[in-house]
N, C-alpha and C. Protein backbone atom coordinates (compact mmCIF):
# COMPACT_ATOMS: atom_id res chain seq x y z
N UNK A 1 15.78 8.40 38.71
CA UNK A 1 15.88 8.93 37.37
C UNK A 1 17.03 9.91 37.28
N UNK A 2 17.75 9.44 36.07
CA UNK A 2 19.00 10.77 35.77
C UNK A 2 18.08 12.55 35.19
N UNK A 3 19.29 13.27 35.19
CA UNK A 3 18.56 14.63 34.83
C UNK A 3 18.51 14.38 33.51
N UNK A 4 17.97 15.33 32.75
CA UNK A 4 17.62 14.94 31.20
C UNK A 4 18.50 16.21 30.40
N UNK A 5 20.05 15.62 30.07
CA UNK A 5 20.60 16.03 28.95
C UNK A 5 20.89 14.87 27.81
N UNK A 6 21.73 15.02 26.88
CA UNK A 6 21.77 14.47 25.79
C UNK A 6 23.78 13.80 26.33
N UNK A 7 23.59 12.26 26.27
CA UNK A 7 24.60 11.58 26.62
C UNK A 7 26.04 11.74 25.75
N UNK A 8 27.02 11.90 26.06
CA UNK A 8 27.56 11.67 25.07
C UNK A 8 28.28 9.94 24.03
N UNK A 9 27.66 8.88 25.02
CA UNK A 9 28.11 8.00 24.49
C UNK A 9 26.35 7.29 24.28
N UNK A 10 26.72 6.25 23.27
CA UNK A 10 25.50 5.97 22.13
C UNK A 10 24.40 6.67 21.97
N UNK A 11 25.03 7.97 21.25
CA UNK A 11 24.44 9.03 20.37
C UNK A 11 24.31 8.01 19.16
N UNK A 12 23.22 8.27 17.99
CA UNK A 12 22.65 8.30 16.87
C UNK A 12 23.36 9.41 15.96
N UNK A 13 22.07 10.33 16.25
CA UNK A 13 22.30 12.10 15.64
C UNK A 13 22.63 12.69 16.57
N UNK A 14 21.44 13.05 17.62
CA UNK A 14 22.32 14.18 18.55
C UNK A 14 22.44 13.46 19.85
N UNK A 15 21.69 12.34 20.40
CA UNK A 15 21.63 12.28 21.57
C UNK A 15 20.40 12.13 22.00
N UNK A 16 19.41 12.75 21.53
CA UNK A 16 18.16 13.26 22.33
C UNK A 16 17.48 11.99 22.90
N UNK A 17 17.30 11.24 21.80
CA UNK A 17 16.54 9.46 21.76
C UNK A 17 17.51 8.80 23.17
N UNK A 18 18.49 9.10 22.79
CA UNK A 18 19.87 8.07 23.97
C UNK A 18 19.35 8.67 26.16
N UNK A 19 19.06 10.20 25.64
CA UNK A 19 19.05 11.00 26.72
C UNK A 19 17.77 10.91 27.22
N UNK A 20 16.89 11.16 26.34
CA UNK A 20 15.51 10.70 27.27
C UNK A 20 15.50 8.89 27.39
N UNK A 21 15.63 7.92 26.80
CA UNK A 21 15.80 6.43 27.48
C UNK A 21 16.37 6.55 28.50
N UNK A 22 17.47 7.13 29.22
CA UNK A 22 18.35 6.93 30.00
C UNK A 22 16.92 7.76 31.23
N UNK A 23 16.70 8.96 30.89
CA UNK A 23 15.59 9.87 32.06
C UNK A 23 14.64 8.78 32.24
N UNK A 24 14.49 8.31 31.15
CA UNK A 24 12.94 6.92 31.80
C UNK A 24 12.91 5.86 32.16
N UNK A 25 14.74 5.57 32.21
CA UNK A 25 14.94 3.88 32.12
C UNK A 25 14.39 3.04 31.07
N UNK A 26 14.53 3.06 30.13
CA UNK A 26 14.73 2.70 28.93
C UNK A 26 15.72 2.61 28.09
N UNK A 27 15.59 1.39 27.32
CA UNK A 27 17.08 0.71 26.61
C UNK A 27 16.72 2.52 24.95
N UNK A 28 18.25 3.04 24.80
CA UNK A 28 18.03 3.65 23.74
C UNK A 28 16.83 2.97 22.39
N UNK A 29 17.28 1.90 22.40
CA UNK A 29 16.54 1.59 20.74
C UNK A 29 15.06 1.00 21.08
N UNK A 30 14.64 0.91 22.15
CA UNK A 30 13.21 1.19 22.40
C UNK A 30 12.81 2.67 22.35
N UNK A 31 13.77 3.73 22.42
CA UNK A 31 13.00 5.01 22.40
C UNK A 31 13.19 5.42 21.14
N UNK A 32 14.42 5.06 20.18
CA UNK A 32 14.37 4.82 19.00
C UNK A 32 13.28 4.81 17.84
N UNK A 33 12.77 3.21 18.69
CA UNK A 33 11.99 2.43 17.62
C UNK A 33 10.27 3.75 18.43
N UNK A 34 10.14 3.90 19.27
CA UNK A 34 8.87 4.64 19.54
C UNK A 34 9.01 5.90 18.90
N UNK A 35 9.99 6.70 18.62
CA UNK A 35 10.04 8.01 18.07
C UNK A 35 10.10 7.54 16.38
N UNK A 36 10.29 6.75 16.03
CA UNK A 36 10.09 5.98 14.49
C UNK A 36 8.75 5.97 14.19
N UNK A 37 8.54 5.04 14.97
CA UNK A 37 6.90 5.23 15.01
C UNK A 37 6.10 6.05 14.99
N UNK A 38 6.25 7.33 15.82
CA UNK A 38 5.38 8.01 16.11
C UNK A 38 5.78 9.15 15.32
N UNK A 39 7.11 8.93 14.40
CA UNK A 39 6.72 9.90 13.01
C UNK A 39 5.87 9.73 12.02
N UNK A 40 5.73 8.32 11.96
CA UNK A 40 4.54 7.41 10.99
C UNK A 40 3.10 8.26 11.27
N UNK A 41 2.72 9.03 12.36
CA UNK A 41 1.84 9.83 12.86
C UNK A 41 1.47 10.80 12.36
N UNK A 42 0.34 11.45 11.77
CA UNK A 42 0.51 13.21 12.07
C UNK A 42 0.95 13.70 13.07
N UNK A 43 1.74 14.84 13.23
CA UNK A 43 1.97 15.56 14.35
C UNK A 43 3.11 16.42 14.13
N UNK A 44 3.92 16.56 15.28
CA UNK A 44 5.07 17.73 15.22
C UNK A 44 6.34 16.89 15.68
N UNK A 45 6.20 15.53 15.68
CA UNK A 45 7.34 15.11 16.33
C UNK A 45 8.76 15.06 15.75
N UNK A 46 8.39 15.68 14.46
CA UNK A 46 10.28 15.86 14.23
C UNK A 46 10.61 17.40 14.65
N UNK A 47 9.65 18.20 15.01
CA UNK A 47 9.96 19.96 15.35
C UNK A 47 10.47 19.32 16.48
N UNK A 48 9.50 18.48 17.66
CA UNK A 48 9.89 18.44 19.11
C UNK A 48 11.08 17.95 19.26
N UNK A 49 11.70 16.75 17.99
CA UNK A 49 13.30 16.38 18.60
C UNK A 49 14.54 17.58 17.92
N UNK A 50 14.07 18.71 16.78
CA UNK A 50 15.01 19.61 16.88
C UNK A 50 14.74 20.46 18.06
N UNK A 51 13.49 20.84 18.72
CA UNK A 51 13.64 21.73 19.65
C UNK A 51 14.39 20.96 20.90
N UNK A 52 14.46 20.16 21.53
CA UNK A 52 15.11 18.87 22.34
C UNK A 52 16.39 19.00 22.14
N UNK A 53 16.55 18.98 20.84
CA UNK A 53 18.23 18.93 20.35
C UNK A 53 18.66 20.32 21.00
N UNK A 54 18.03 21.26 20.64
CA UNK A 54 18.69 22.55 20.96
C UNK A 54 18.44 22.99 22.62
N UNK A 55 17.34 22.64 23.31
CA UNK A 55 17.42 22.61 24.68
C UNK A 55 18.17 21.83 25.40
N UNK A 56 18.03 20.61 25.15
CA UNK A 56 18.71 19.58 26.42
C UNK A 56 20.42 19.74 26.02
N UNK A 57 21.17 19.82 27.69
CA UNK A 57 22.43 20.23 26.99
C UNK A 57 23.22 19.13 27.09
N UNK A 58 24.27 19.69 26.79
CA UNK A 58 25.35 18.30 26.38
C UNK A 58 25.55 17.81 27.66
N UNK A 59 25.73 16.32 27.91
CA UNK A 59 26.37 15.97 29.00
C UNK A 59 27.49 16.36 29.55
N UNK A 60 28.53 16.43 28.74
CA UNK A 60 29.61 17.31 29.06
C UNK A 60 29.86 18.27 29.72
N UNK A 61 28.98 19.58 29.19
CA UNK A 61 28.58 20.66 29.35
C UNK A 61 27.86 20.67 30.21
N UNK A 62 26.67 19.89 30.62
CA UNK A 62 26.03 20.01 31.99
C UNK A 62 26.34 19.64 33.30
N UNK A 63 27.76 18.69 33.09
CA UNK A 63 28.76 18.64 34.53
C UNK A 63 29.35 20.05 34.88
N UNK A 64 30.26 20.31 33.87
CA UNK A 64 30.79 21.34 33.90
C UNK A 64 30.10 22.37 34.76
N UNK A 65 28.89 22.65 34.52
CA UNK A 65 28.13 23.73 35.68
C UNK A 65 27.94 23.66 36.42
N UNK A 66 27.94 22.12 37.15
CA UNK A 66 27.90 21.85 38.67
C UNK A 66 28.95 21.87 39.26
């Protein structure tokens, strides 16, 4: 498994959907189509992908520190 930032290539909006498929091995638009879904839900899942957005860091940016 890769570390979990936000990719910079096939981004959507920010990344987040692209960055966790890649942490689970998963094609992006299966994590896509499950975070679609699971807004159809009650719950908090659009707070959890702005908080995601603002934690997980840029790929870019997270080479850079190593």
């Amino acid at each position: 498994m890769s570390s979990l930032v936000r990719p910079r290539d096939n981004r959507w909006i920010a990344g987040v959907c692209s960055g966790l498929a890649r942490r689970f091995g998963i094609s992006p638009g299966m994590m896509r189509l499950i975070f679609v879904i699971s807004c159809l839900l009650p719950g908090p899942q659009f707070v959890i992908y702005i908080v995601l957005w603002v934690l997980m860091p840029d790929e870019s940016k997270a080479h850079s520190y190593r």
